[in-house]
N, C-alpha and C. Protein backbone atom coordinates (compact mmCIF):
# COMPACT_ATOMS: atom_id res chain seq x y z
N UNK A 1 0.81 -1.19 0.00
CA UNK A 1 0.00 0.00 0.00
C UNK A 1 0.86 1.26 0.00
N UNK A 2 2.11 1.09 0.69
CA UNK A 2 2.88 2.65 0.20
C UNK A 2 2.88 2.62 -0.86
N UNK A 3 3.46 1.63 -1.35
CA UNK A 3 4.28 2.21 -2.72
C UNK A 3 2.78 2.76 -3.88
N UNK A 4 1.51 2.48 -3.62
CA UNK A 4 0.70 3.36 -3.77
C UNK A 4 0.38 4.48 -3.90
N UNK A 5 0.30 4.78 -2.24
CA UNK A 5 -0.08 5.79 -1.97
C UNK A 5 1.69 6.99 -2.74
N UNK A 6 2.63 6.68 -2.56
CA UNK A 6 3.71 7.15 -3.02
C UNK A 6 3.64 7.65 -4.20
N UNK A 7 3.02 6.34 -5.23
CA UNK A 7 3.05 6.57 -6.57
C UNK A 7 2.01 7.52 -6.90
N UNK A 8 1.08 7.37 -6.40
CA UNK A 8 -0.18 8.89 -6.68
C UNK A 8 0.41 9.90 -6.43
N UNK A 9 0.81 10.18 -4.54
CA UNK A 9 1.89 11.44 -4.37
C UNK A 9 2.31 12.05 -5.19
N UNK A 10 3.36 11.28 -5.94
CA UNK A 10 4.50 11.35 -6.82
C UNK A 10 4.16 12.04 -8.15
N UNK A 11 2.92 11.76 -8.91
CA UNK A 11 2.21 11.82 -9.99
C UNK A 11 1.73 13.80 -9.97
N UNK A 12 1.23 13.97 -8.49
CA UNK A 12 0.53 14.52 -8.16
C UNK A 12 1.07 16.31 -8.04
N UNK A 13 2.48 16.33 -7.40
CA UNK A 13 3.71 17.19 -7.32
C UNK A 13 4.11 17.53 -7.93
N UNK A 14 5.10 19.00 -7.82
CA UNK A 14 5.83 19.28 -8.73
C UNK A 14 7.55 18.30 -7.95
N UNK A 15 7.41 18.56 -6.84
CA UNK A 15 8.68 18.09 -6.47
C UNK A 15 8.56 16.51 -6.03
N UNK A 16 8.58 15.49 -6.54
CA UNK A 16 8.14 14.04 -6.35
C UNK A 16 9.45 13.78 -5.43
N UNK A 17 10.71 14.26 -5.48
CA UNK A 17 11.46 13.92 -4.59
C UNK A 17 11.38 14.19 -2.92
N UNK A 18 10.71 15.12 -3.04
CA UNK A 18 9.93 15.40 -1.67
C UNK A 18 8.95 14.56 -1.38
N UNK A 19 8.67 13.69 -1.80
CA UNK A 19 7.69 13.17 -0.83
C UNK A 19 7.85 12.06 -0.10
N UNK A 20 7.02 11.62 0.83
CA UNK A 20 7.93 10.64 1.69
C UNK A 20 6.66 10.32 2.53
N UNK A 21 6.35 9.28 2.94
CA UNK A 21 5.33 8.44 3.34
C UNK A 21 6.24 7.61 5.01
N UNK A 22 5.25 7.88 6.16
CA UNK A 22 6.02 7.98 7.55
C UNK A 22 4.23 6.70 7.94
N UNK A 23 4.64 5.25 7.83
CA UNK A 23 3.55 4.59 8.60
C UNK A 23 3.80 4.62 9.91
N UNK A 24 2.26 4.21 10.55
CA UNK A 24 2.63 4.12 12.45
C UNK A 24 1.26 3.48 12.40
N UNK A 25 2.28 1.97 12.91
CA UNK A 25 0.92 1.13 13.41
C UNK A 25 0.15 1.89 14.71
N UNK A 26 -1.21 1.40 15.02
CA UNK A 26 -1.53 1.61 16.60
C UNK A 26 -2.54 1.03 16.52
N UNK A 27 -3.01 0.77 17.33
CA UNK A 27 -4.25 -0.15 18.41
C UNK A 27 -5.39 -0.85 16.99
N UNK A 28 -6.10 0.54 16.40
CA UNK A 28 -7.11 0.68 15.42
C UNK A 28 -6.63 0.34 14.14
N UNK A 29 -5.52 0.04 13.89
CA UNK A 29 -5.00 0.25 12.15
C UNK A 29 -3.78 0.61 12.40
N UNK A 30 -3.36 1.29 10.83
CA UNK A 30 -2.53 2.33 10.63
C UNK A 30 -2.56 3.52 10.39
N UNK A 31 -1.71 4.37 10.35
CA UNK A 31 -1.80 6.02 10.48
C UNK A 31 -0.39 5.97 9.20
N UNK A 32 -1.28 7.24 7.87
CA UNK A 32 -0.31 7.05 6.92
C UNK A 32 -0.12 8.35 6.68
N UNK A 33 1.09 8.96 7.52
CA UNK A 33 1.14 10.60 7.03
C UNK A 33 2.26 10.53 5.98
N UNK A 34 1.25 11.36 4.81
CA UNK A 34 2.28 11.87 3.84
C UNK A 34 2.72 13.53 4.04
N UNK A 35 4.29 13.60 3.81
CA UNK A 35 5.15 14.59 3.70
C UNK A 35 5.52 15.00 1.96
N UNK A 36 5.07 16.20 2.27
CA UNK A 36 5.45 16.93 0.66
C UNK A 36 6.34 18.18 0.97
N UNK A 37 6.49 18.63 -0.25
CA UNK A 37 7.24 19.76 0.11
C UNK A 37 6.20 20.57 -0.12
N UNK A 38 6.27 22.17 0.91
CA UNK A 38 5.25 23.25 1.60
C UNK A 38 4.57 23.71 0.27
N UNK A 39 5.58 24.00 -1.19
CA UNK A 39 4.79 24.01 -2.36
C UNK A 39 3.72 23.77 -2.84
N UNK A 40 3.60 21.84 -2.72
CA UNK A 40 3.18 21.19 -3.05
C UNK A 40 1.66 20.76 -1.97
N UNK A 41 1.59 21.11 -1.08
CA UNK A 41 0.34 21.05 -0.02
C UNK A 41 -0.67 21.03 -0.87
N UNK A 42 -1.25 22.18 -1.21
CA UNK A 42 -2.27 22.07 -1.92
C UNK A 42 -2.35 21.13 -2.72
N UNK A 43 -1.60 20.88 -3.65
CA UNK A 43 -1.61 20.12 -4.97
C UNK A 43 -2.65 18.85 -4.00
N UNK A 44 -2.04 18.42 -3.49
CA UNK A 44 -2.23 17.07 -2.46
C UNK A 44 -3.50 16.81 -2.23
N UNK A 45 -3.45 18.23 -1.46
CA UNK A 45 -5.27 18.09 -1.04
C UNK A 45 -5.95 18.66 -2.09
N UNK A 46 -5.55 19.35 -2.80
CA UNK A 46 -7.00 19.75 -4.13
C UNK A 46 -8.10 20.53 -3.20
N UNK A 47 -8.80 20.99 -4.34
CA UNK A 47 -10.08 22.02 -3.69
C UNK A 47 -11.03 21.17 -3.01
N UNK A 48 -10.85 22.43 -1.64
CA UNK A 48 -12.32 21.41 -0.90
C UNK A 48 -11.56 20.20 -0.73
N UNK A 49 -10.67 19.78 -0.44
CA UNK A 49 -10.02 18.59 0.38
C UNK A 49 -10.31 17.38 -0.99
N UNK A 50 -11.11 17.80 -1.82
CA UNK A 50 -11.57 16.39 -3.01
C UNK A 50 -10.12 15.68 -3.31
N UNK A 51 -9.04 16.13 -3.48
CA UNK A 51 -7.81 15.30 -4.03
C UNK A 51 -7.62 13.93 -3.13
N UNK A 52 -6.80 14.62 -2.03
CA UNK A 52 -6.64 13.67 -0.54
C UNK A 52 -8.44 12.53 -0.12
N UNK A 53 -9.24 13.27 -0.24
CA UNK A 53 -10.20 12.08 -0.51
C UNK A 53 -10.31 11.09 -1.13
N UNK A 54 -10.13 11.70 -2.11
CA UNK A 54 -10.09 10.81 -3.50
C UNK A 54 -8.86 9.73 -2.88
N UNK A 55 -7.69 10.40 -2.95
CA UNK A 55 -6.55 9.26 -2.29
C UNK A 55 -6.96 8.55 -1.12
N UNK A 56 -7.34 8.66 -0.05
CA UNK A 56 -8.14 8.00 0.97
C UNK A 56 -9.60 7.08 0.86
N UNK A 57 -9.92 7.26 -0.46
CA UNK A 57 -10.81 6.32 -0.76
C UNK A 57 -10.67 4.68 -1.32
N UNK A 58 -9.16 5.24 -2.46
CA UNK A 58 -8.19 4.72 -3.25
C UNK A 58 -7.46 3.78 -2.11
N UNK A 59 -6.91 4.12 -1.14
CA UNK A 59 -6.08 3.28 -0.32
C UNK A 59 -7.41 2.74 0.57
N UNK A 60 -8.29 3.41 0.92
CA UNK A 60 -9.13 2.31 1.80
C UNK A 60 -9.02 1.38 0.72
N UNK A 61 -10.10 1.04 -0.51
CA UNK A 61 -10.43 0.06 -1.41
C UNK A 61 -9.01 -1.04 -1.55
N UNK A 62 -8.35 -0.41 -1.33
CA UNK A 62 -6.76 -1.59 -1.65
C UNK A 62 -6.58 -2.40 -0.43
N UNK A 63 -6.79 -1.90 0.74
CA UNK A 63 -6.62 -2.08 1.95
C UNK A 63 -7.95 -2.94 2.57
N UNK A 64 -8.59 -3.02 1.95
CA UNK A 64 -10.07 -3.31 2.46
C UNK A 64 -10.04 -5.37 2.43
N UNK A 65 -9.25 -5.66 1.46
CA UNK A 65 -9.08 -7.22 1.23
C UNK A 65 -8.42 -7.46 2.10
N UNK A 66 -7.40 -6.77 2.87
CA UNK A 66 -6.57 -7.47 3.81
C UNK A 66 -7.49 -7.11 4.95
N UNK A 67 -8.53 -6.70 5.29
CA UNK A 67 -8.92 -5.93 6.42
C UNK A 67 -8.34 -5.02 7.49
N UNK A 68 -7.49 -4.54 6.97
CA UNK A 68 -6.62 -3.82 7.99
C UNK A 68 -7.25 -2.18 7.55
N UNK A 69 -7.54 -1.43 8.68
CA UNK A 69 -7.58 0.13 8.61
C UNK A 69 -6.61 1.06 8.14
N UNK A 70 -6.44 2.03 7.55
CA UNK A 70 -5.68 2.76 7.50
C UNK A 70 -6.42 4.17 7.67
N UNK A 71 -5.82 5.14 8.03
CA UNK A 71 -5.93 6.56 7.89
C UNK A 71 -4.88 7.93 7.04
N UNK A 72 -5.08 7.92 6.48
CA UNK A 72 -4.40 8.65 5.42
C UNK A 72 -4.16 10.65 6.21
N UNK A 73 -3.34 10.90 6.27
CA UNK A 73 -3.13 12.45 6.47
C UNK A 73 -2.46 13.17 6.08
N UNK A 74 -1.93 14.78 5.65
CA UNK A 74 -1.06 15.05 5.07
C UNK A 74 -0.19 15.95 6.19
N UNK A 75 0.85 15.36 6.42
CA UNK A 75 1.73 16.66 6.95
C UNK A 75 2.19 18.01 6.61
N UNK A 76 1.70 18.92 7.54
CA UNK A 76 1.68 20.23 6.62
C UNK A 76 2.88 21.29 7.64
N UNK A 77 4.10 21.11 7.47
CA UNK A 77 5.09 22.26 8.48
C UNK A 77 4.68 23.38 8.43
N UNK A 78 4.04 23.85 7.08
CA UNK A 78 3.42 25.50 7.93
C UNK A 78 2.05 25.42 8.53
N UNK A 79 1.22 24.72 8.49
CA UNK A 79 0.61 25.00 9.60
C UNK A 79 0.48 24.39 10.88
N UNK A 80 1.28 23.42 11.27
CA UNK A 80 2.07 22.73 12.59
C UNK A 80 2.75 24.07 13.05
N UNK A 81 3.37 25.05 12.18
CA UNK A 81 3.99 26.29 12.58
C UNK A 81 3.30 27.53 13.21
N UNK A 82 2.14 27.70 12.11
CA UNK A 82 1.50 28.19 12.49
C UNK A 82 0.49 28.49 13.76
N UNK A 83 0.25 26.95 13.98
CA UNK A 83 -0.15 26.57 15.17
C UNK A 83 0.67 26.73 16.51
N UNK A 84 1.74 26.72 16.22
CA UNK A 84 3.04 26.90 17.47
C UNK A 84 3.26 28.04 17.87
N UNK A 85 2.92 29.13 16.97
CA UNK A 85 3.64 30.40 17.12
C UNK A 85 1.67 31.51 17.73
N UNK A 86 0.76 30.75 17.31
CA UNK A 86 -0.43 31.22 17.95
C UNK A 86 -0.49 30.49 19.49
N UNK A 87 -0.43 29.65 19.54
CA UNK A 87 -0.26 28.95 21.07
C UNK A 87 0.83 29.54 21.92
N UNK A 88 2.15 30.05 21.75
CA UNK A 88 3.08 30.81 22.07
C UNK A 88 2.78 31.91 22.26
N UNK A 89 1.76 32.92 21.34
CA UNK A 89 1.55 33.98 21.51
C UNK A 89 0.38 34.11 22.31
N UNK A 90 -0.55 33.05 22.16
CA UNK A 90 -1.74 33.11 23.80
C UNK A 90 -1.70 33.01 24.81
N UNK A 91 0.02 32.18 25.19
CA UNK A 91 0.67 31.74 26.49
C UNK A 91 0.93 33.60 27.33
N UNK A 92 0.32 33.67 28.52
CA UNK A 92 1.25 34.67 28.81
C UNK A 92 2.33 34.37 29.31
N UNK A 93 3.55 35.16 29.28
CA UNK A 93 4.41 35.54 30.11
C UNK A 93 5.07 34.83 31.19
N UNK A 94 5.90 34.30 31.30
CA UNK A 94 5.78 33.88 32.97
C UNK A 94 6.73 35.25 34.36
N UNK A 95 6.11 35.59 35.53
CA UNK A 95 6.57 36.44 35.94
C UNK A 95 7.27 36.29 37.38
């Protein structure tokens, strides 16, 4: 199933060398975050999230004969950043 989900990635980018697929089993399934380069985010998810659906529909159906779960997500460093630097800035002070 990576080399799947990879090969759509890949198709999908301008920078295919950036991308990079990070599994993590746990309890429920698997957890399949894909890494792109910050460029390329959008491309990934497409309007209205339809792209990354579309890919998450694609890997359920492949995944579905073995019965195993997966969850598909995209890693995004600017807004993990974004998120860091608003949580930092709501923190007050310490005095």
């Amino acid at each position: 199933m990576k080399g799947l989900v990879e090969y759509i990635a890949r198709a999908l980018v301008d920078r295919p060398e950036a991308v990079e697929l990070v599994i993590t089993p746990s309890e429920d399934g698997a957890l399949y975050e894909l890494k792109v380069a910050p460029e390329d985010v959008g491309k990934v998810i497409g309007r209205d999230g339809r792209t990354v659906n579309a890919l998450r529909t694609v890997l359920a159906a492949a995944v579905q004969k073995t019965g195993e779960k997966v969850r598909l997500e995209i890693f995004d460093d600017r807004r993990r950043a974004q998120l860091a630097q608003a949580q930092a800035a709501a923190v007050p002070p310490a005095q």
